[in-house]
C-alpha atoms as a PDB file:
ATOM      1  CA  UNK A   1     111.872 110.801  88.562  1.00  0.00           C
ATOM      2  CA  UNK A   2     109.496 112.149  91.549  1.00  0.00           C
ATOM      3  CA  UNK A   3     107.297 109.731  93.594  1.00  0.00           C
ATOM      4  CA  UNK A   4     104.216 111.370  95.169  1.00  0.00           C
ATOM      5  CA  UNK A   5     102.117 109.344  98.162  1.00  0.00           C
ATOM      6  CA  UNK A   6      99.053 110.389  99.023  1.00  0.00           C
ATOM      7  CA  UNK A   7      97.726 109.045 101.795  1.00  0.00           C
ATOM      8  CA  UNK A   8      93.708 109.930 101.963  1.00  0.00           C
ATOM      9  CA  UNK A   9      91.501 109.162 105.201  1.00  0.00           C
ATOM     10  CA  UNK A  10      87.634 109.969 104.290  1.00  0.00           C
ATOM     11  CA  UNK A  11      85.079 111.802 106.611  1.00  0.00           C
ATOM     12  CA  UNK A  12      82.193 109.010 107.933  1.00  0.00           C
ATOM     13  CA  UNK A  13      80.478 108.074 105.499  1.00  0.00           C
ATOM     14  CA  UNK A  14      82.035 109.512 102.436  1.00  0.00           C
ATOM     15  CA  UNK A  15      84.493 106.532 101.543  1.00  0.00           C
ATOM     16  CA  UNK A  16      82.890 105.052  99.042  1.00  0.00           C
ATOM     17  CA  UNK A  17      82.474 108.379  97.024  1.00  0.00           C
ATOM     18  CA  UNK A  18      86.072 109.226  97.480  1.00  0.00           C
ATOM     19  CA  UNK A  19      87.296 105.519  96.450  1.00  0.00           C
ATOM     20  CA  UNK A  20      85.074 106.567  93.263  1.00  0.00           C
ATOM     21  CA  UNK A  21      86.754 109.650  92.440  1.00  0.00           C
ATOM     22  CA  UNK A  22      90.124 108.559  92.999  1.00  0.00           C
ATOM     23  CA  UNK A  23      89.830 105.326  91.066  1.00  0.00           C
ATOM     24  CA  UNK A  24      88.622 107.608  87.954  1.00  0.00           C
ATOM     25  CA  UNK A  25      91.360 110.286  88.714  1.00  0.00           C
ATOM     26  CA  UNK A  26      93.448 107.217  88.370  1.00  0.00           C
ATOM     27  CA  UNK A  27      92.433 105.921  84.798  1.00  0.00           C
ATOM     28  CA  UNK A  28      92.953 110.106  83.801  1.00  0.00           C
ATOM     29  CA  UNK A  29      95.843 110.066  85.092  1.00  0.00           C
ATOM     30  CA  UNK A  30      97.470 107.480  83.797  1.00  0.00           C
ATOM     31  CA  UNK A  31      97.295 109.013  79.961  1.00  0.00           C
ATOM     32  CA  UNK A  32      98.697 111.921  81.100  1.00  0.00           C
ATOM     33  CA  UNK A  33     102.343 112.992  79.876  1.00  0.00           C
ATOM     34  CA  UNK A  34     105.021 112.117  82.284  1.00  0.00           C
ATOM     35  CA  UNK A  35     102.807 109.804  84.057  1.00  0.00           C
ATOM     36  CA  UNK A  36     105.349 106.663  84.896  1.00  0.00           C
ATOM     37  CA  UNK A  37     102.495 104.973  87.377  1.00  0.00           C
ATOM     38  CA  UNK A  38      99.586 106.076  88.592  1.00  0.00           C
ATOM     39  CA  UNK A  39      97.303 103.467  91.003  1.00  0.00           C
ATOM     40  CA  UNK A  40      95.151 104.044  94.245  1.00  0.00           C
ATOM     41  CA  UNK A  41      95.135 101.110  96.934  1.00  0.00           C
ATOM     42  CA  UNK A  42      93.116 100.406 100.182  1.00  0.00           C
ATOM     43  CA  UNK A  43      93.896  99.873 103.223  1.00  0.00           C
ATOM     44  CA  UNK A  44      94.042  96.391 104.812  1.00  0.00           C
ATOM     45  CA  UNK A  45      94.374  97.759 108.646  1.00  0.00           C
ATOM     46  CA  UNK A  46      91.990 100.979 108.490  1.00  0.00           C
ATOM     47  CA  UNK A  47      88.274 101.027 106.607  1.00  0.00           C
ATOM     48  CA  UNK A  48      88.450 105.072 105.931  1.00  0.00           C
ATOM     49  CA  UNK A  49      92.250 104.995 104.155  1.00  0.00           C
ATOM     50  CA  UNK A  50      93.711 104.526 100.940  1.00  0.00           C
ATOM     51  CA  UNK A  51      96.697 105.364  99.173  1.00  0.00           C
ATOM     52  CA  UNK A  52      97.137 107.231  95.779  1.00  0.00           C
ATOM     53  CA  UNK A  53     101.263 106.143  94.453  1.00  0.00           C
ATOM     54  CA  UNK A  54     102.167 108.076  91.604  1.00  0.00           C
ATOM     55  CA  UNK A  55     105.755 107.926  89.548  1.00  0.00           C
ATOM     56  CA  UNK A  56     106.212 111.025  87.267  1.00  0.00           C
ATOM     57  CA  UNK A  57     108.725 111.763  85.069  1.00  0.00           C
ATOM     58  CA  UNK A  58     109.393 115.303  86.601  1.00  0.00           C
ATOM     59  CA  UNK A  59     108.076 118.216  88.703  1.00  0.00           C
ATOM     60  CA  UNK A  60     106.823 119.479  85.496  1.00  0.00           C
ATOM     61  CA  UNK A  61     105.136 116.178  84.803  1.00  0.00           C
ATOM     62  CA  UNK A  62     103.534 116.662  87.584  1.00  0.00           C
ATOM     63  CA  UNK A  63     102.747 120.318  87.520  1.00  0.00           C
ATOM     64  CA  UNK A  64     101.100 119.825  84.298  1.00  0.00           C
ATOM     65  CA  UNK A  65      98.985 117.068  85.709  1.00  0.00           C
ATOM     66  CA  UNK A  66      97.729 119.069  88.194  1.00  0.00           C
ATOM     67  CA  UNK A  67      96.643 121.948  86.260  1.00  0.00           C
ATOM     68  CA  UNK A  68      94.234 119.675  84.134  1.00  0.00           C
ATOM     69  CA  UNK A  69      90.236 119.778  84.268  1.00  0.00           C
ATOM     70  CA  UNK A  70      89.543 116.201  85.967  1.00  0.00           C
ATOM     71  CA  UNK A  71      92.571 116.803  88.645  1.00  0.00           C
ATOM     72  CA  UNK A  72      90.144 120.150  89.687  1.00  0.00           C
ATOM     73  CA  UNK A  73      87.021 118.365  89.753  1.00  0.00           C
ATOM     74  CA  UNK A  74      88.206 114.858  91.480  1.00  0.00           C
ATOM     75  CA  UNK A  75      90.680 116.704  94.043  1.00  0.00           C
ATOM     76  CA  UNK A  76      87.336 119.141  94.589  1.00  0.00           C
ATOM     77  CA  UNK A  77      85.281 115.727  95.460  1.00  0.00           C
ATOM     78  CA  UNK A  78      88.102 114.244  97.601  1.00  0.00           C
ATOM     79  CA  UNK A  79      89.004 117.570  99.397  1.00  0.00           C
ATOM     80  CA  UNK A  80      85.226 117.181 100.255  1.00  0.00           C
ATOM     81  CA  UNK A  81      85.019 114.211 101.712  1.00  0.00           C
ATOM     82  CA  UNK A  82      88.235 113.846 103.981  1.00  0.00           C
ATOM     83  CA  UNK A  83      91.505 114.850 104.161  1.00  0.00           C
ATOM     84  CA  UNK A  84      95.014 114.166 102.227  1.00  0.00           C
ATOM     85  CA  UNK A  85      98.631 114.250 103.200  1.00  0.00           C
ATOM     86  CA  UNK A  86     101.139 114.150 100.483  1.00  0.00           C
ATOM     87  CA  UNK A  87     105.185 112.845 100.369  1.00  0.00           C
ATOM     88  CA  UNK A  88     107.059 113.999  97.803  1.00  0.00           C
ATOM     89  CA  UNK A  89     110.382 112.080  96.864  1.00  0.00           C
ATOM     90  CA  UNK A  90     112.679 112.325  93.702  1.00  0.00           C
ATOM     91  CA  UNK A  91     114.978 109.429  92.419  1.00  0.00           C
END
């Protein structure tokens, strides 16, 4: 199993765009093959952050996941409007 955390903090004014795109990325997502758990959650402490916290099956899972249409277009929006960093564990 791989865990992926992606922490996202959003540009002024572009939060509530993001939180869009990533809660539809999410409902994708989640009928994707592989897919374990998919969800997106907001900060309590910080306004501009929130979390995606994905389970996948595998790397190729997740590979697979990434290669589809609404990955490209919602990781396009979200690149736009802030900034990711991504952990990476396996189980």
């Amino acid at each position: 199993m791989l865990r992926v955390n992606c922490f996202f903090q959003a540009k002024e004014g572009c939060f509530d765009e993001a939180l869009q795109a990533a809660m539809a990325l999410t409902a994708k997502s989640q009928l994707h093959q592989g897919c374990k758990a998919y969800d997106v959650f907001e900060s309590a402490t910080r306004p501009d952050v929130f979390m995606f916290c994905e389970t996948w099956l595998d790397e190729e899972s997740l590979a697979l996941h990434e290669q589809t249409p609404e990955f490209a277009e919602y990781a396009g929006i979200l690149s736009k409007c802030g900034t990711l960093k991504i952990e990476k564990f396996e189980f």
